[in-house]
Protein backbone atom coordinates (compact mmCIF):
# COMPACT_ATOMS: atom_id res chain seq x y z
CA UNK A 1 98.70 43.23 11.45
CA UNK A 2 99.11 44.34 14.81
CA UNK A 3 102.14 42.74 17.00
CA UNK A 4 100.83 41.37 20.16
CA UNK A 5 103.04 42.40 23.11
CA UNK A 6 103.03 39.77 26.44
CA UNK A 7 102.72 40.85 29.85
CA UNK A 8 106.33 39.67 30.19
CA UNK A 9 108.09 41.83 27.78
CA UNK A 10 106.61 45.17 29.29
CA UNK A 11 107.01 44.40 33.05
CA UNK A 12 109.87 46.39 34.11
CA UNK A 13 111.47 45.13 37.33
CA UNK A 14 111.34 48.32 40.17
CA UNK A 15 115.01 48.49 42.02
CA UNK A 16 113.35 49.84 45.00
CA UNK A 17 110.93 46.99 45.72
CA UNK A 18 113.84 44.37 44.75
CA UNK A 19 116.03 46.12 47.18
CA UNK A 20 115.81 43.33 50.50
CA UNK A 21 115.50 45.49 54.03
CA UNK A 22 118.16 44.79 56.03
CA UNK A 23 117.10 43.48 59.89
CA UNK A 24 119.65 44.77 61.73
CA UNK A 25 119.02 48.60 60.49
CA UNK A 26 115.28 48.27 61.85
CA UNK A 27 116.14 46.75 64.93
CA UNK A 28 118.74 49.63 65.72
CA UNK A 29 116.13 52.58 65.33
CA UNK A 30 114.07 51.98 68.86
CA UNK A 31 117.08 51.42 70.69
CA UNK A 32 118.49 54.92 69.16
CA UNK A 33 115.22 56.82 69.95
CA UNK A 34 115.28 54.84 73.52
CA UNK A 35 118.93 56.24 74.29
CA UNK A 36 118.00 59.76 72.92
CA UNK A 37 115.08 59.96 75.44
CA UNK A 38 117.02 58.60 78.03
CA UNK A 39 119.97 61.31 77.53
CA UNK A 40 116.68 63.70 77.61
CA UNK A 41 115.65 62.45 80.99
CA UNK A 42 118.81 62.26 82.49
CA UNK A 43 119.56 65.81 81.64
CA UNK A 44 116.46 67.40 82.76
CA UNK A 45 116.84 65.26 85.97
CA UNK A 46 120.08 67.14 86.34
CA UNK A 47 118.20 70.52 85.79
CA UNK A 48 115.41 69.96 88.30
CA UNK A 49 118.33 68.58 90.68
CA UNK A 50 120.02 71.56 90.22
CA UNK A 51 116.85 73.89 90.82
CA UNK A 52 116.19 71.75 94.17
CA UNK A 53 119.82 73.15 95.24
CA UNK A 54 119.66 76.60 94.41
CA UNK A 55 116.05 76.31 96.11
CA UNK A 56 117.33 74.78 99.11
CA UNK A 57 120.40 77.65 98.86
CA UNK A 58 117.79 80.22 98.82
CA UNK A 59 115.98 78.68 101.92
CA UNK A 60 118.61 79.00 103.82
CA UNK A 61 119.87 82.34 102.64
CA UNK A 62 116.32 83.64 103.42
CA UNK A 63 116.41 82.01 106.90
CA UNK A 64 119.71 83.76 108.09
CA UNK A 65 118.47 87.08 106.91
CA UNK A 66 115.14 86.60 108.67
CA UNK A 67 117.33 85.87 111.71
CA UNK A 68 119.65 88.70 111.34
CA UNK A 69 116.26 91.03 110.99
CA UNK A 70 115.17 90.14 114.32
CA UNK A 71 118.39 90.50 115.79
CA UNK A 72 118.74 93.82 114.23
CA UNK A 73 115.04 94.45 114.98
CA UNK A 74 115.86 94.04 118.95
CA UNK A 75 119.17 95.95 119.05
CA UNK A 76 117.05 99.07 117.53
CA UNK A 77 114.40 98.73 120.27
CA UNK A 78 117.44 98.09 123.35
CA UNK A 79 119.20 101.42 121.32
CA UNK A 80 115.68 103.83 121.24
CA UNK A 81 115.15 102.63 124.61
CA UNK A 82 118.70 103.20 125.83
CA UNK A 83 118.63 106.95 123.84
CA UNK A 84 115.33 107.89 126.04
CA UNK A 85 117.28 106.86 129.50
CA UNK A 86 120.32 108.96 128.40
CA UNK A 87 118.05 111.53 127.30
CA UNK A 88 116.32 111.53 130.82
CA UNK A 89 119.45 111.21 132.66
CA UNK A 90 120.54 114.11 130.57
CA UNK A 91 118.03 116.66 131.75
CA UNK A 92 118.24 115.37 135.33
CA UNK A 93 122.13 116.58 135.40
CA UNK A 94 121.80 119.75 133.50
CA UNK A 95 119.54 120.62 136.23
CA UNK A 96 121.54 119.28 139.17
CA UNK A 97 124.32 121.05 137.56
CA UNK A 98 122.51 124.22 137.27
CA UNK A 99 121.54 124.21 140.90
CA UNK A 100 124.89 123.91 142.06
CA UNK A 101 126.76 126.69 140.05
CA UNK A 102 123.49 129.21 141.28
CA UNK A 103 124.02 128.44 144.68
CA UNK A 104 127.84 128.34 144.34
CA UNK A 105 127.87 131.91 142.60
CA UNK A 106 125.06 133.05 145.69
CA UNK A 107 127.72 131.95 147.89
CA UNK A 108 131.09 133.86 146.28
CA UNK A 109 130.83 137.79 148.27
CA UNK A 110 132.20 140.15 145.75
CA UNK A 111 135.38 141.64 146.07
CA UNK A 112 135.52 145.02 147.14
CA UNK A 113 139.53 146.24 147.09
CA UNK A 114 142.27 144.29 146.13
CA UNK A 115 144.09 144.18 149.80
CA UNK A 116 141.08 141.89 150.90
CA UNK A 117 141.99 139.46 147.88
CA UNK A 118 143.25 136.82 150.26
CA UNK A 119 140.43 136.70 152.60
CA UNK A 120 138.42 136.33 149.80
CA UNK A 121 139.74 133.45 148.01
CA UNK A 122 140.18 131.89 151.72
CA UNK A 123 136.21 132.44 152.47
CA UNK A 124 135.45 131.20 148.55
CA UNK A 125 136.99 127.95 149.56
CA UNK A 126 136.24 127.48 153.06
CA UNK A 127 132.36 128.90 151.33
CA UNK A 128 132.54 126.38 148.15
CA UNK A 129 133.59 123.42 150.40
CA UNK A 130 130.77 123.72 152.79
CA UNK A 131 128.54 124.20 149.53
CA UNK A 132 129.93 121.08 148.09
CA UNK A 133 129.30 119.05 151.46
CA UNK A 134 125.62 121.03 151.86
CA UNK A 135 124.62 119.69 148.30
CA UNK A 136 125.63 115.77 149.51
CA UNK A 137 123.40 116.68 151.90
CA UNK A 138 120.47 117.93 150.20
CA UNK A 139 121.06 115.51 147.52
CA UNK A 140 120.38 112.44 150.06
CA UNK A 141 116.81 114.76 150.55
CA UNK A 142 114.93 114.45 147.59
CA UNK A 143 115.34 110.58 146.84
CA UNK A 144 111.91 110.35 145.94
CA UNK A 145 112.76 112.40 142.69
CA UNK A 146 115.04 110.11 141.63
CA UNK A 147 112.84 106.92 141.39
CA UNK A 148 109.91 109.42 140.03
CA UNK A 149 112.20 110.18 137.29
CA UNK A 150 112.59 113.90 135.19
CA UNK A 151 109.21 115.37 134.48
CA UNK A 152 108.87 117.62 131.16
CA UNK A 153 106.43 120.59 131.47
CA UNK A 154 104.37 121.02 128.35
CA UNK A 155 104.44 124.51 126.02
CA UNK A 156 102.35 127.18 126.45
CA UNK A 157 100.98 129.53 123.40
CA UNK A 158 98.79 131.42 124.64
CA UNK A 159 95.28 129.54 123.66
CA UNK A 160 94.69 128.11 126.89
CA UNK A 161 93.98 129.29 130.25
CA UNK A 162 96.89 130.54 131.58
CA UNK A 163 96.03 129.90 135.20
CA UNK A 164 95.54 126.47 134.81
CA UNK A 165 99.17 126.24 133.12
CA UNK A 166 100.76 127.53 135.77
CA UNK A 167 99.21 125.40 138.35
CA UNK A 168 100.73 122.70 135.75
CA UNK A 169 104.09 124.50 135.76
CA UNK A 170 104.53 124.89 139.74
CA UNK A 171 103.91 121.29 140.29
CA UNK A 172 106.06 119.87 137.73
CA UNK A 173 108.89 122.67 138.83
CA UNK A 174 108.27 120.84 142.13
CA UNK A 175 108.80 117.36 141.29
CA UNK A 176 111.63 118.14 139.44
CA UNK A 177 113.13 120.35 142.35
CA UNK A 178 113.84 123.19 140.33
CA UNK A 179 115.65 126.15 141.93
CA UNK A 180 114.09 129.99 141.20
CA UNK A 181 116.15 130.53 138.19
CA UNK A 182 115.86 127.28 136.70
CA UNK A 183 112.10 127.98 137.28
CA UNK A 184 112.85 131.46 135.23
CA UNK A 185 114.45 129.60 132.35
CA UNK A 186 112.25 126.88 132.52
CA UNK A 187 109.69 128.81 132.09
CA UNK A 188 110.69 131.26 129.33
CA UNK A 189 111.66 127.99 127.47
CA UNK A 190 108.09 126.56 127.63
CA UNK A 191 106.48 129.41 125.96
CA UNK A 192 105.05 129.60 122.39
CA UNK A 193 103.58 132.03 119.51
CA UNK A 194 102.31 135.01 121.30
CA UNK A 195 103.06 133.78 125.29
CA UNK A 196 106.99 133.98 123.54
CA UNK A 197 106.04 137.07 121.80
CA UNK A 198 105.02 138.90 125.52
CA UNK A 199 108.36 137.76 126.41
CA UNK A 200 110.49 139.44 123.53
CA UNK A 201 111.48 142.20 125.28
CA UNK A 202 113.75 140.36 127.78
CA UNK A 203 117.19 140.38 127.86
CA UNK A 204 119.15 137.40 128.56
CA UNK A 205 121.99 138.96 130.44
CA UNK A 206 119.11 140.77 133.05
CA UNK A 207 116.38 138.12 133.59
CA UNK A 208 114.05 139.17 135.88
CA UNK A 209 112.83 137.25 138.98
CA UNK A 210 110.26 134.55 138.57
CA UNK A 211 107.32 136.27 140.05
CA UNK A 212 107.76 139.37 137.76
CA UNK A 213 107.08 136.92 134.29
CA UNK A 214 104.46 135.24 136.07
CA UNK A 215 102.40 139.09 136.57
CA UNK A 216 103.48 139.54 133.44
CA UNK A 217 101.90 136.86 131.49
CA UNK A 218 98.93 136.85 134.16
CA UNK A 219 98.68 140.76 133.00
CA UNK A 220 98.52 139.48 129.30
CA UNK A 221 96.54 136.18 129.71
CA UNK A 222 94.42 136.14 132.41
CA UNK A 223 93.88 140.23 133.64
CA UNK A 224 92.07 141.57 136.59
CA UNK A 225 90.34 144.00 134.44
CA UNK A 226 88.16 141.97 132.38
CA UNK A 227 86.02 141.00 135.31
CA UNK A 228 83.09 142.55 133.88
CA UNK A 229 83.38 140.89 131.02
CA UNK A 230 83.70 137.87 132.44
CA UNK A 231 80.36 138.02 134.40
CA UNK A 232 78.67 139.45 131.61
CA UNK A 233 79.24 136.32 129.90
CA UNK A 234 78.43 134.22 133.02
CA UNK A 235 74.85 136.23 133.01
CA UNK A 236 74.27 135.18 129.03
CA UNK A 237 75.52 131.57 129.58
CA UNK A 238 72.64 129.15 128.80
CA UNK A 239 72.52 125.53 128.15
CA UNK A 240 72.47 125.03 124.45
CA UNK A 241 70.35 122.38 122.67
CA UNK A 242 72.18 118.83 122.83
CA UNK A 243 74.84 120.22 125.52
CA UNK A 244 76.29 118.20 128.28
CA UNK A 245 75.61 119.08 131.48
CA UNK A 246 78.86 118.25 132.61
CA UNK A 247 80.29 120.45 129.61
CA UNK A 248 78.03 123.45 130.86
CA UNK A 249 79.34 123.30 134.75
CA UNK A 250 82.81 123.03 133.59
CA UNK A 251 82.24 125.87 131.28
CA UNK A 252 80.54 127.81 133.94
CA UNK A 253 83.29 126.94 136.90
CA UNK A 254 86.37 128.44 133.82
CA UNK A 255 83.99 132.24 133.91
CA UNK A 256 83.73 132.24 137.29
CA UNK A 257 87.39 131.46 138.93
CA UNK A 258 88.57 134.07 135.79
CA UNK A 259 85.72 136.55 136.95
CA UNK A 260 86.63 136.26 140.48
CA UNK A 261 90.11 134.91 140.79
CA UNK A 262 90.97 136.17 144.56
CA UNK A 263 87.23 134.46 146.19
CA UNK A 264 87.53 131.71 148.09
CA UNK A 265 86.72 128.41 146.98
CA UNK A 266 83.82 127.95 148.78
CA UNK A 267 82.80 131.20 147.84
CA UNK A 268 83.34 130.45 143.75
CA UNK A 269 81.88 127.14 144.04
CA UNK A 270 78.66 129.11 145.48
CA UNK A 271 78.38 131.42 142.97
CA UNK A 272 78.97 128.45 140.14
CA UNK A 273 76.46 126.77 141.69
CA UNK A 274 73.93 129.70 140.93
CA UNK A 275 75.11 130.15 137.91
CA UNK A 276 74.51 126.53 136.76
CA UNK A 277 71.14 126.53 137.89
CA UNK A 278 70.32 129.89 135.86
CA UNK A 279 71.98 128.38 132.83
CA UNK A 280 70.05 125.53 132.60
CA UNK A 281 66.95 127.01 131.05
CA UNK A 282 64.94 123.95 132.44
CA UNK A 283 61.91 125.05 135.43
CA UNK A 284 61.97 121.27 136.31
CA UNK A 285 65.30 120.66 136.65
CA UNK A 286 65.72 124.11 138.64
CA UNK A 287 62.97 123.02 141.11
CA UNK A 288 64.25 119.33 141.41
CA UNK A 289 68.16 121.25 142.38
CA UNK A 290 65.98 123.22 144.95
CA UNK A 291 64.01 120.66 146.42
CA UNK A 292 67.38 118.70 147.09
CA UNK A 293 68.30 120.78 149.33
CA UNK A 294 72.35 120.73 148.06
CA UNK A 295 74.00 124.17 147.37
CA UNK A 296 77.23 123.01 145.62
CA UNK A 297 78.23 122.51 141.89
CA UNK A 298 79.11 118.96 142.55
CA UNK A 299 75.47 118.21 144.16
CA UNK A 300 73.44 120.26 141.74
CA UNK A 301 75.12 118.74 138.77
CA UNK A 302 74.37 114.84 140.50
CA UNK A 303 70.51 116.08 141.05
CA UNK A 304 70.74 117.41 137.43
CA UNK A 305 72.21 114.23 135.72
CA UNK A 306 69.64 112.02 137.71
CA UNK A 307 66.87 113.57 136.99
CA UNK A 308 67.39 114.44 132.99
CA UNK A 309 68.60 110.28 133.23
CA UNK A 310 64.76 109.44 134.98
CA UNK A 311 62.98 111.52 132.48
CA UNK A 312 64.63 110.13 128.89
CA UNK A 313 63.85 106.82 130.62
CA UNK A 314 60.24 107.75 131.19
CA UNK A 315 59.80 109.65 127.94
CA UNK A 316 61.09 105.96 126.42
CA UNK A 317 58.39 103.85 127.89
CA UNK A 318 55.40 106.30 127.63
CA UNK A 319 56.34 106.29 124.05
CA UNK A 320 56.84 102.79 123.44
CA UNK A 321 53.55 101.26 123.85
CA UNK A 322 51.92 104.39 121.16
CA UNK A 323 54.47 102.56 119.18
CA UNK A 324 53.47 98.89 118.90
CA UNK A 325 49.84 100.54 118.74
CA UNK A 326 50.49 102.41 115.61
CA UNK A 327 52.66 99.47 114.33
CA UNK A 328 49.69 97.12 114.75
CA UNK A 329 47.45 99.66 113.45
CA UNK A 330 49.25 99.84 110.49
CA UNK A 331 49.94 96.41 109.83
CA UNK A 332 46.12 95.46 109.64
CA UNK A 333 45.06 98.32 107.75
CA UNK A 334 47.88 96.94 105.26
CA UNK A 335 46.77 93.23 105.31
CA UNK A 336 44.75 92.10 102.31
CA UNK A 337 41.91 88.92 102.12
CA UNK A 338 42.66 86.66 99.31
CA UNK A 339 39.26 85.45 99.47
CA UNK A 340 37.79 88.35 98.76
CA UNK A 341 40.71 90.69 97.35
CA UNK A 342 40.13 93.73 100.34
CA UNK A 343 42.14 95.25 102.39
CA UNK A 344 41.87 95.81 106.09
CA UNK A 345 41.32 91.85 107.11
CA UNK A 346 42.97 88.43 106.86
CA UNK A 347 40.83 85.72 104.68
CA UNK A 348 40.14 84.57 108.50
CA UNK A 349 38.23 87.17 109.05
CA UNK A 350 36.86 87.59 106.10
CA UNK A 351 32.68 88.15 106.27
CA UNK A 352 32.22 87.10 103.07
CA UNK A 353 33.32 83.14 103.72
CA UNK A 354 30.47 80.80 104.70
């Protein structure tokens, strides 16, 4: 017979669920997490606090270096412009003082025994002081040149026209008021590639006077002998396709003054003037010269530009009205009828609608 066990005798109590909660521990954990996040705040409050410093640091570090920049910026612009002055001033002085000591040594007489050796030095001084007061003189002069400032030739190599360069060199020698040897070293200074190489066999100690380098280079550069070249060319020259007719006189003017270099200039300007109508290849433009009764390069290259102007304007509006014709031509032959699904008219004129 089986025992029969009551609920009661196999309940066994669980110490867990008997154990009471106490209040106070649950009423402690919000205010912990609360003062945890609160520490959290207040230290990344501190952080970001600290960032808005070093920002504002930064700021102001960046400000006084973008100040210093500019301050630097303008002392390098007062300091390039400063070096160019000095740099002009410079030049200006070396030749002043070159000028002086040539016409100082001019004025010393050479001695010629040594029992007229007190005489000498006597007329050196009495000479060198009436140089010294002479210069004051000739210094008060030129004042011009001083508020025109030191002009700088430009080199020579040998490419261009050599004439031209020294019509360049004369007039800046000029402004500058350059003495005949400081024209001579000037000069030999200026050149380049093979003008310098012409000049190699000069010696320093003996520099020869300023006319002899200019035959010289003239000799090389621009000589009297290739004359017949020079008009042969001026015979061949003709207008190419596309060319300016200012490019063409100028071209024409460079042959001639090399071709005849000792005309006159009416005579050159004469002879460019035939030349230019020649080269222009154009029986219109030759007739409308002729007609205008001018006889100058100047004139004939006005009456040339004027009319080749009047007859691209012409050519324009002959050819603009074939233009729309064609375009309108074209345009209806392209035009299709949707009524009727041909080409050649619009549906409003098609014949087939009733």
């Amino acid at each position: 017979m089986s025992s029969c066990v009551s609920p009661s005798e196999n309940f066994v109590p669980d110490s867990r669920a008997s154990t009471p909660v106490s209040d106070k521990s649950c009423a402690s954990r919000p205010d912990d997490v609360v003062n945890t996040m609160n520490k959290k705040v207040e230290v990344y409050t501190n952080i970001v606090n600290q960032f808005g410093r070093n920002l504002n640091t930064l700021g102001d570090r960046f400000n006084r270096f973008e100040t210093q920049l500019k301050i630097n910026n303008e002392k390098v612009e007062k300091l390039e412009n400063l070096s160019e002055s000095l740099l002009s001033s410079i030049s200006k002085i070396e030749d002043q003082v070159a000028n002086l000591c040539m016409s100082v040594l001019d004025k010393i007489p050479k001695v010629t025994n040594d029992c007229s050796c007190e005489n000498t030095s006597s007329n050196v001084t009495n000479k060198v002081c009436g140089s010294s007061e002479s210069n004051q003189l000739s210094n008060r002069e030129p004042v011009c040149i001083e508020t025109i400032g030191y002009t700088k030739p430009s080199n020579y190599d040998g490419t261009t026209n050599w004439l031209e360069y020294k019509l360049h060199f004369e007039a800046v020698a000029k402004l500058n008021n350059w003495s005949e040897d400081i024209k001579i070293l000037k000069l030999i200074t200026c050149m380049n590639g093979a003008a310098l190489s012409t000049l190699a066999d000069i010696e320093i100690d003996n520099i020869p006077t300023y006319c002899y380098l200019v035959k010289l280079l003239t000799k090389r550069f621009a000589p009297e002998n290739l004359t017949d070249v020079y008009m042969s060319q001026i015979d061949a020259c003709v207008r190419k396709p596309g060319q300016p007719l200012q490019e063409l006189a100028d071209n024409i003017k460079r042959l001639v003054r090399m071709a005849y270099p000792s005309a006159s200039l009416d005579t050159r300007d004469y002879l460019t003037y035939r030349a230019f109508r020649k080269a222009l290849n154009d029986h219109d433009l030759e007739l409308a010269i002729v007609q205008s009764n001018v006889e100058t390069i100047d004139g004939a290259l006005y009456c040339a530009l004027k009319c080749e102007t009047f007859r691209a304007r012409e050519k324009k509006f002959r050819q603009q009205p074939k233009f729309e014709t064609s375009v309108c031509i074209n345009a209806k032959a392209n035009q299709t009828c949707y009524f009727c699904n041909e080409k050649g008219h619009a549906i409003r004129d098609c014949p087939k609608r009733t």
